[in-house]
Protein backbone atom coordinates (compact mmCIF):
# COMPACT_ATOMS: atom_id res chain seq x y z
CA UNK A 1 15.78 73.23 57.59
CA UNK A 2 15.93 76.86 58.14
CA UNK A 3 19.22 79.10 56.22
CA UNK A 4 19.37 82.83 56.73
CA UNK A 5 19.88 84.63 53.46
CA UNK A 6 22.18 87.86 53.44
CA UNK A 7 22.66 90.00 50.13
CA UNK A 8 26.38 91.60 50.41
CA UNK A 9 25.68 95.47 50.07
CA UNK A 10 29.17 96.11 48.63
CA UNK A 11 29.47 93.51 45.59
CA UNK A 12 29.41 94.22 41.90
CA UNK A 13 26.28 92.23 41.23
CA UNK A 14 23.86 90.86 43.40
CA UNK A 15 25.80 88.30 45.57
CA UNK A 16 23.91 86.48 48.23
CA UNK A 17 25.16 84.57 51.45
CA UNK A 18 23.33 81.63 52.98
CA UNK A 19 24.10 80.32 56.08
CA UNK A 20 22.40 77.40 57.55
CA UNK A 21 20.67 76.99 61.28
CA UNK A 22 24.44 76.30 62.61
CA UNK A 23 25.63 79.51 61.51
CA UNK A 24 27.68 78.05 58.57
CA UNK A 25 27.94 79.40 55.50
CA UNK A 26 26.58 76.95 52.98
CA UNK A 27 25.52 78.70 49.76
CA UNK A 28 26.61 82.02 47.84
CA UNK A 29 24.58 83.24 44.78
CA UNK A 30 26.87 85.07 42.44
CA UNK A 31 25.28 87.82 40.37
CA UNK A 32 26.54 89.14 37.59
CA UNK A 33 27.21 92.52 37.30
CA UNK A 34 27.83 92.87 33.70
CA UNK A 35 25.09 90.98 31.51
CA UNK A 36 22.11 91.52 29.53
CA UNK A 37 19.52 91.32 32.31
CA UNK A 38 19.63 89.47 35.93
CA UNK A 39 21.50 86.29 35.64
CA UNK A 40 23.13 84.76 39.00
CA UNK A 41 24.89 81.84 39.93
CA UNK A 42 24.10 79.42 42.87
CA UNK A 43 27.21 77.56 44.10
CA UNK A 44 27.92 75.72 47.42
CA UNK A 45 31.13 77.30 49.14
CA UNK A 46 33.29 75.28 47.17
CA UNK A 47 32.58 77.21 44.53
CA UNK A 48 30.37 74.09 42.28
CA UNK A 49 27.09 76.17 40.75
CA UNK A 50 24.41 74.32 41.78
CA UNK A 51 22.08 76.24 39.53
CA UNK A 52 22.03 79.14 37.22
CA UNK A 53 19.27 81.96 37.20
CA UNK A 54 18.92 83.89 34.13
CA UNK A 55 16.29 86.20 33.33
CA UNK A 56 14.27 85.74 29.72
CA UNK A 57 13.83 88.91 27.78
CA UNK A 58 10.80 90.26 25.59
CA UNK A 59 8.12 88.65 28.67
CA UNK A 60 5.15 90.66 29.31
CA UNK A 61 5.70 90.04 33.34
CA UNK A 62 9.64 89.28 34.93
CA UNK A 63 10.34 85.55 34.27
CA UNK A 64 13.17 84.07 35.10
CA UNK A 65 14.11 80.48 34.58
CA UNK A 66 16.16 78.52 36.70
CA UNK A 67 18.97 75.46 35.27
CA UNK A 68 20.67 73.25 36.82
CA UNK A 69 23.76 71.13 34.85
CA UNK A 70 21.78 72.79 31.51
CA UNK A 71 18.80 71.36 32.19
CA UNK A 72 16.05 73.67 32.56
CA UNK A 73 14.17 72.48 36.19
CA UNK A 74 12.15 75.71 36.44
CA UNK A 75 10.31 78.99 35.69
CA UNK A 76 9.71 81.29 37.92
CA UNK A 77 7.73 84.50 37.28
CA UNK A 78 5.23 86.85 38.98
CA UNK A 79 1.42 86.48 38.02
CA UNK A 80 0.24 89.61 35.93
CA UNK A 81 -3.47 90.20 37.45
CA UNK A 82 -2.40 90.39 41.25
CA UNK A 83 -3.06 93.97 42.28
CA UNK A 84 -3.15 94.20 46.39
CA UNK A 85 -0.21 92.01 46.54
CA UNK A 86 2.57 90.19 44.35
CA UNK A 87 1.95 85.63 43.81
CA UNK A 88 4.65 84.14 42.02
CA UNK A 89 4.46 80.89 40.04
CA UNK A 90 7.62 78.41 40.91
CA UNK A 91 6.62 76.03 37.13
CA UNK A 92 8.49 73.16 37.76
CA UNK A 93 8.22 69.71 35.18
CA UNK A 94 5.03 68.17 36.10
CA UNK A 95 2.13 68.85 38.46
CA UNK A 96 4.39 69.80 41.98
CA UNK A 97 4.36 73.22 40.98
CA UNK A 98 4.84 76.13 43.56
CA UNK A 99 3.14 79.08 44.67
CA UNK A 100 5.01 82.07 46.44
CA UNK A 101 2.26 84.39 48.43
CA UNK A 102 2.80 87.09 50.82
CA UNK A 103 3.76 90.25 51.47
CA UNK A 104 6.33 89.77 49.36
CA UNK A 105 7.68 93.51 49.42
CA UNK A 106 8.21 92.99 53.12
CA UNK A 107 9.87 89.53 52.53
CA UNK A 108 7.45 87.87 54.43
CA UNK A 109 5.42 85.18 52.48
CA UNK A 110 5.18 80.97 52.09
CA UNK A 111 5.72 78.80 49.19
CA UNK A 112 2.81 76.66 48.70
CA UNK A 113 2.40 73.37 46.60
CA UNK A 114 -1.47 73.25 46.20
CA UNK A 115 -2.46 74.07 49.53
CA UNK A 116 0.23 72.45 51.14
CA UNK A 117 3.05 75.18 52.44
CA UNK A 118 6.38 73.84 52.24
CA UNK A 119 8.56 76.69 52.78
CA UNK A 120 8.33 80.80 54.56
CA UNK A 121 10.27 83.32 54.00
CA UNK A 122 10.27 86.00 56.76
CA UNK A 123 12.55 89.29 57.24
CA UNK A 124 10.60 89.92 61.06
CA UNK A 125 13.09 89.17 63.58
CA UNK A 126 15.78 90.37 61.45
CA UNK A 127 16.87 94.50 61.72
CA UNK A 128 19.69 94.00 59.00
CA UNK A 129 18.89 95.25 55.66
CA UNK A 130 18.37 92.43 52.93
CA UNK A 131 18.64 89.77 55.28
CA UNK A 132 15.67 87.28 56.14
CA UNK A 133 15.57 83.83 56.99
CA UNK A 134 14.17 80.92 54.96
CA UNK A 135 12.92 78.05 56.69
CA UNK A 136 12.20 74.98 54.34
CA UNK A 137 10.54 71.56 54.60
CA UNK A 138 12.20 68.46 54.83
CA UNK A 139 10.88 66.71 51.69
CA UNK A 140 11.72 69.88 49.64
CA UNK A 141 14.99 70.82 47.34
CA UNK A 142 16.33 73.91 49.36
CA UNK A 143 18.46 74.90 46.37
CA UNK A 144 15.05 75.34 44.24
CA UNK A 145 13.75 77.23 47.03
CA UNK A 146 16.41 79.56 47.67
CA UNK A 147 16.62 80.16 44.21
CA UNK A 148 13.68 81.07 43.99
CA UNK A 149 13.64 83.32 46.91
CA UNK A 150 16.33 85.26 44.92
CA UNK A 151 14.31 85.46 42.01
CA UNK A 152 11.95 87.33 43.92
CA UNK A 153 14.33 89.72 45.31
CA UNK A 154 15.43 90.47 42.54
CA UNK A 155 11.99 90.97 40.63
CA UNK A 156 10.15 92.61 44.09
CA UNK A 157 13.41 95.33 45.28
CA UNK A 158 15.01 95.42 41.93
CA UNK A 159 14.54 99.85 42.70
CA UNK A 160 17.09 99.28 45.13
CA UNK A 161 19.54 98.63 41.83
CA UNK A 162 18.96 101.58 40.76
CA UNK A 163 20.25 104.37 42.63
């Protein structure tokens, strides 16, 4: 399945759109603009939060963890001792973790499980700022995904917050 992922530049935190191959808007990630660190919320367009992102203080590298219904499902944070390029661990309960790879800066990088990719993440054919599509494998959750992609944004342009 392949969504096309859209932060809103004028929003109070950082709010995301998703949009699926149809054009339809399927997802929005609410972030909050007042709180102790990132922490966003992934709802369908009825407004139901599919999961929550929050990002854990006193960590060494950015980790953020992602819930859904409570229940933490996974944590996602960059690896320290990358220094050409950013990898990010997607820890997940079990063995099926993921690996995100890439030029990540660029938005332009592949989820892997093992050496299997299951998802890329590419900003190339698009000229809009913050926007990128995500294309996604069948067999794979798209909201883990996607949430993960915005944990990345988050952790790889968080200088754009800044200004």
């Amino acid at each position: 399945m392949r969504y096309l992922m859209r932060q809103k530049l004028l929003s109070w935190g950082d709010d995301f759109v998703i949009k699926d191959e149809d054009g339809r808007e399927v997802y929005f990630v609410d972030g909050k603009a007042i709180s102790l660190g990132n922490k966003a919320s992934f709802q369908d367009m009825a407004g139901n939060e599919l999961a929550y992102i929050a990002q854990k203080f006193l960590t060494l590298i950015p980790t953020y963890e992602i819930s859904v219904a409570g229940a933490l499902v996974a944590v996602v944070k960059r690896d320290l001792f990358k220094f050409l390029h950013h990898t990010f661990t997607v820890d997940v309960p079990g063995p099926d973790d993921l690996t995100a790879e890439g030029e990540l800066m660029d938005h332009e990088y592949s989820f892997r499980r093992g050496d299997a990719p299951v998802a890329h993440v590419s900003k190339q054919w698009f000229t809009l700022a913050d926007t990128y599509g995500v294309e996604i494998g069948e067999a794979e959750d798209p909201v883990l995904v996607l949430a993960s992609a915005v944990v990345i944004d988050l952790v790889c342009h968080d200088h754009r917050r800044r200004r």
